[in-house]
Protein backbone atom coordinates (compact mmCIF):
# COMPACT_ATOMS: atom_id res chain seq x y z
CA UNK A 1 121.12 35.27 -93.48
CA UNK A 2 118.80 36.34 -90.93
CA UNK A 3 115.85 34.08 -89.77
CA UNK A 4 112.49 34.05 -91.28
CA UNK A 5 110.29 36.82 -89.83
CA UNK A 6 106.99 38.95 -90.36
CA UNK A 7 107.95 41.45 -92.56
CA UNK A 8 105.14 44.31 -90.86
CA UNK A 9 106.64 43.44 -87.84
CA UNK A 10 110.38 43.72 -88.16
CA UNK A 11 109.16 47.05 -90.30
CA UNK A 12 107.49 48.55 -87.03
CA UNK A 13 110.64 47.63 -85.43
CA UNK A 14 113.02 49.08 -87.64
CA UNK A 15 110.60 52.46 -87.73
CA UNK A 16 110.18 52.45 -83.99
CA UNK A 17 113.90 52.41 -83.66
CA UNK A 18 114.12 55.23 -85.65
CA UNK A 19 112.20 57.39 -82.44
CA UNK A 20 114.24 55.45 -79.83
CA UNK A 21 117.79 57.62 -77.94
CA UNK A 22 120.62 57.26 -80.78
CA UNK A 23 123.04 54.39 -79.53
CA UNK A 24 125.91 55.42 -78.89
CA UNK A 25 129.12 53.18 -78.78
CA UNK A 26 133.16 53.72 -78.64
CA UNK A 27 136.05 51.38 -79.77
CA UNK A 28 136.30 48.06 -77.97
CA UNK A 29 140.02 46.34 -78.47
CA UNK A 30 138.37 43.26 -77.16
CA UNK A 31 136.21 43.06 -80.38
CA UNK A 32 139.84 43.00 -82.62
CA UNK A 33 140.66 39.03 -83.36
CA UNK A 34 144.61 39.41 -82.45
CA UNK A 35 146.28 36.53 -82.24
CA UNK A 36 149.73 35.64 -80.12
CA UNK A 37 150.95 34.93 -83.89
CA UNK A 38 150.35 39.03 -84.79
CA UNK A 39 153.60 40.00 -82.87
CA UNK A 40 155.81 37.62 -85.22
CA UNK A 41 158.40 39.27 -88.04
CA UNK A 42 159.04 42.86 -86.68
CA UNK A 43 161.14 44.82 -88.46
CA UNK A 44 163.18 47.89 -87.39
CA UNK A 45 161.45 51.44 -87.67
CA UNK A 46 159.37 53.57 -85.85
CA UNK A 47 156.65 54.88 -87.76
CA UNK A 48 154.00 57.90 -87.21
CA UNK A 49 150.04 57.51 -87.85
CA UNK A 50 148.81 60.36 -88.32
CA UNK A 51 144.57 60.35 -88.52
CA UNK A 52 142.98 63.67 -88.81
CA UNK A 53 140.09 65.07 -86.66
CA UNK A 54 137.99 64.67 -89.34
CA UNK A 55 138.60 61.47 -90.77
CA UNK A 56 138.70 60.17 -86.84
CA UNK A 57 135.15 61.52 -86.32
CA UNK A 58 133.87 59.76 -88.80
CA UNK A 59 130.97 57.45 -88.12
CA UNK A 60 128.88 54.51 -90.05
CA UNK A 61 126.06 55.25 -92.87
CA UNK A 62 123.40 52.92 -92.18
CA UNK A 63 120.79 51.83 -94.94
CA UNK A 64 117.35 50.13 -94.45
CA UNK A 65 114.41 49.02 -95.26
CA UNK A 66 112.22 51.24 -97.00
CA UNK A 67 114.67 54.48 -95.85
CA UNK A 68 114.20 53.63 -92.10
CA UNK A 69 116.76 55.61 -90.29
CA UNK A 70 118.74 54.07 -87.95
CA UNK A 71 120.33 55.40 -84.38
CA UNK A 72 123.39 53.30 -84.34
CA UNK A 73 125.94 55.30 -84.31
CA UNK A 74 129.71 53.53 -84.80
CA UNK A 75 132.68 55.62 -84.78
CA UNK A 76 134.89 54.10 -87.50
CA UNK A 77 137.08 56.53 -87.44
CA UNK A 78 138.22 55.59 -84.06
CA UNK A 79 138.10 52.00 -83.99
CA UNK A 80 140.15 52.12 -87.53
CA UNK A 81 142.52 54.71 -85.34
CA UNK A 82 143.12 51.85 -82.68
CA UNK A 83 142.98 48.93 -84.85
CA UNK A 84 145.82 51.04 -87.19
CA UNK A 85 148.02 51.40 -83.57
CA UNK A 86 147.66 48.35 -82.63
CA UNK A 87 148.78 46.55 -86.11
CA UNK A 88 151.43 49.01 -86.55
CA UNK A 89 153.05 47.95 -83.29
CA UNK A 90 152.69 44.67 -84.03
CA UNK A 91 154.26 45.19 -86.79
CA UNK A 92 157.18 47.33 -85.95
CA UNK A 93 160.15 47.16 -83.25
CA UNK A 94 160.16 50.67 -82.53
CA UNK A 95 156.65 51.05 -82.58
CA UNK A 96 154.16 53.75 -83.71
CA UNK A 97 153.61 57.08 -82.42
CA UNK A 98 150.61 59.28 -83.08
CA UNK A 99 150.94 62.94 -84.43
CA UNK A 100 148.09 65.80 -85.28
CA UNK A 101 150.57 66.60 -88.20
CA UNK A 102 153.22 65.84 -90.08
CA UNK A 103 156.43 65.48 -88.32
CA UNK A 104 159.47 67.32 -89.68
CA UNK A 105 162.51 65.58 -91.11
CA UNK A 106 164.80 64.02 -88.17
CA UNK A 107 162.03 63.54 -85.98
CA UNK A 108 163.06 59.97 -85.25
CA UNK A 109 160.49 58.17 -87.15
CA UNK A 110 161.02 55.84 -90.66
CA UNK A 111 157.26 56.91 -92.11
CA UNK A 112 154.56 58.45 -91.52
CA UNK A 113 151.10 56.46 -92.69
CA UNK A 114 148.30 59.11 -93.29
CA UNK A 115 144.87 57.83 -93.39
CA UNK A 116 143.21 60.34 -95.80
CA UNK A 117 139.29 58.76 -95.56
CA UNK A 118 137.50 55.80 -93.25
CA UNK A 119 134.04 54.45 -94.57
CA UNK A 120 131.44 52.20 -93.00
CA UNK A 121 128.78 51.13 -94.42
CA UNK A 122 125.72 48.95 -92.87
CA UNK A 123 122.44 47.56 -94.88
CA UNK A 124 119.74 46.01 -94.00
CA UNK A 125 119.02 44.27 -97.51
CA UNK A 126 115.52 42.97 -98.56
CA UNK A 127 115.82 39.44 -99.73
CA UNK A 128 112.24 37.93 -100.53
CA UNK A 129 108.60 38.95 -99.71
CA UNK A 130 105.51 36.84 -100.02
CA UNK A 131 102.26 37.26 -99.60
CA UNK A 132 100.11 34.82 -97.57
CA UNK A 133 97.06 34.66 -97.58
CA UNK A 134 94.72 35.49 -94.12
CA UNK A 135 98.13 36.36 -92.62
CA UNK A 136 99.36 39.55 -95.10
CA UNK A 137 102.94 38.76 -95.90
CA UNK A 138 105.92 37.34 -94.72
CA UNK A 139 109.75 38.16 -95.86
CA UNK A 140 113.38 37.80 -95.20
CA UNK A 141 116.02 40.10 -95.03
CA UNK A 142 119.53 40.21 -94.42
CA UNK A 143 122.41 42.54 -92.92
CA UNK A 144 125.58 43.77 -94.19
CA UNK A 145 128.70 45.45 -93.65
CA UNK A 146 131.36 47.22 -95.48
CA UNK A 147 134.31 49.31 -94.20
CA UNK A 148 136.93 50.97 -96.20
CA UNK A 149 139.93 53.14 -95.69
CA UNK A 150 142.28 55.21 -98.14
CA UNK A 151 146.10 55.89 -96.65
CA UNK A 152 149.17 57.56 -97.96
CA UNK A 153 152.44 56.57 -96.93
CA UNK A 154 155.58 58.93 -96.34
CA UNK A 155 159.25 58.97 -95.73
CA UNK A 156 161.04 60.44 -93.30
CA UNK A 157 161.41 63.69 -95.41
CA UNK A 158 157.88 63.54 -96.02
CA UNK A 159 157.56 62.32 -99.46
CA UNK A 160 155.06 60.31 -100.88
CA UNK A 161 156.09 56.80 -101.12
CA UNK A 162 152.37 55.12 -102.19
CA UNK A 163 148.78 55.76 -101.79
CA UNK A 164 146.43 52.98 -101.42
CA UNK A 165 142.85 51.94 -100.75
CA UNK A 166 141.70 48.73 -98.44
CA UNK A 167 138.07 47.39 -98.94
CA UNK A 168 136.50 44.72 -96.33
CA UNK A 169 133.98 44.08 -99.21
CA UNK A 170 130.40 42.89 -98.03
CA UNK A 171 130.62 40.68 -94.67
CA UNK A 172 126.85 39.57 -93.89
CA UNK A 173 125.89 39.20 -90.32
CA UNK A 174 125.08 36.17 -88.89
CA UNK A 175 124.75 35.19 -85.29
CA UNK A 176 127.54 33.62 -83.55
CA UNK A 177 125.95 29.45 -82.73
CA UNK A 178 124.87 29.86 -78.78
CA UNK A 179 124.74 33.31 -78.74
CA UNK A 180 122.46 36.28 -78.30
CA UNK A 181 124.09 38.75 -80.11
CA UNK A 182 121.70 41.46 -81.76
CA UNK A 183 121.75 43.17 -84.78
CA UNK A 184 123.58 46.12 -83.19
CA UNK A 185 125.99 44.83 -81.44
CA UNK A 186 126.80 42.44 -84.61
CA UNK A 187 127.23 45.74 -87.17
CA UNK A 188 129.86 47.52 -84.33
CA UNK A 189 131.46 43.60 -83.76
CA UNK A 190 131.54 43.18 -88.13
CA UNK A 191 133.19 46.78 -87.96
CA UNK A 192 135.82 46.11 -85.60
CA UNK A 193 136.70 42.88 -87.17
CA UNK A 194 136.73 44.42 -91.00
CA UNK A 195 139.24 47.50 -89.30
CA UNK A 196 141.43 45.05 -87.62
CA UNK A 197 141.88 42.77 -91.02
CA UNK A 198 142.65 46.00 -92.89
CA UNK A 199 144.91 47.55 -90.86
CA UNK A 200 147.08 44.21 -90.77
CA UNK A 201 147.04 44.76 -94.31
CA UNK A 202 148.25 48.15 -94.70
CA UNK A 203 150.80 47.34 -91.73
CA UNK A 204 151.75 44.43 -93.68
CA UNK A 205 152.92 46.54 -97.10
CA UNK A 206 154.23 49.24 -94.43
CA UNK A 207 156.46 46.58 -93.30
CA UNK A 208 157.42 44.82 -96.82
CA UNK A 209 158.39 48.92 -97.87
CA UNK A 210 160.41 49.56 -94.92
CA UNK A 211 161.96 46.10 -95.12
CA UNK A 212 163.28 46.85 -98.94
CA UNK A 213 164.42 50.29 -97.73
CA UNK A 214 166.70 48.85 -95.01
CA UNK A 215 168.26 46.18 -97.97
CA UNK A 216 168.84 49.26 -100.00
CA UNK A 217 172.60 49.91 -100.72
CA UNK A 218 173.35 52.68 -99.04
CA UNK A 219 175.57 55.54 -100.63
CA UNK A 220 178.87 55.96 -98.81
């Protein structure tokens, strides 16, 4: 939860914002929490990711106070992109390797993982206003994020194996102890954080898939 502040004020702010240059920002790999445990249990395969140009471009829907528009501008699509590359190869021996299409059977890959839609949401949430008296009135708010994904996976003949949604759910902001981290920089930190934890996810049930394929019989 955000600290206590004068509602008029943080208002003006929010609305003066709204007339400042849009803010722009790009992916930052330093923002992902990896860990030296995230290269542990490969399995064997080589797998495509395959984002389209329009599902990369996408960007964050920001909601305020009031309708106050917003000029942060976070490109989800591309940190998702990254954070999908770099959980993949985690993930995998052979690694991933990124295609504009759908690569054709015998291409040397085990899947191809499609995302099909990234969403970001960011609110700033009214939580409590109260009128004081000589003073006007005071309130608190509070800031949210929310980033979700929806990804088909393929085999190597191109076939649909499962489609399957991830959801961050609602992460509220709140300022790392020591630090001066702003509201900004928390919503594009929040973001890269939410895309890192689902792309583990959907590298994780990559893995399990192609991990029961390989302990398939195979036909002789």
């Amino acid at each position: 939860m955000i600290a206590r502040r004068w509602l008029p004020l943080a208002l003006l702010l929010v609305l003066l914002a709204g007339c400042a240059a849009p803010l722009q920002v790009g992916p930052d790999p330093a923002l992902f929490p990896r860990s030296a445990e995230a290269t542990a249990g490969k399995v064997t395969g080589r797998v495509a990711l395959w984002v389209p140009a329009q599902v990369a471009a996408a960007e964050n829907r920001s909601e305020r106070v009031l309708g106050a528009g917003s000029n942060l501008h976070v490109p989800v699509g591309r940190i998702v992109e990254q954070a999908a590359r770099l959980a993949l190869g985690d993930a995998l021996s052979g690694g991933v390797q990124p295609v504009d299409a759908l690569p054709p059977a015998g291409a040397g890959v085990s899947a191809t993982l499609v995302f099909d839609s990234v969403r970001c949401v960011d609110r700033v949430r009214l939580l409590w206003l109260l009128p004081v008296p000589y003073l006007g009135v005071i309130g608190d708010t509070e800031i949210d994020v929310q980033l979700t994904f929806d990804v088909r996976l393929l085999d190597a003949q191109g076939r649909s194996v499962w489609t399957r949604s991830y959801d961050g759910g609602r992460v509220v902001w709140k300022r790392p102890s020591g630090s001066s981290e702003s509201a900004d920089a928390g919503i594009v930190r929040l973001a890269h954080e939410a895309a890192w934890h689902l792309s583990q996810q959907a590298a994780t049930d990559l893995r399990d898939w192609l991990a029961a394929e390989r302990s398939k019989p195979r036909e002789l």
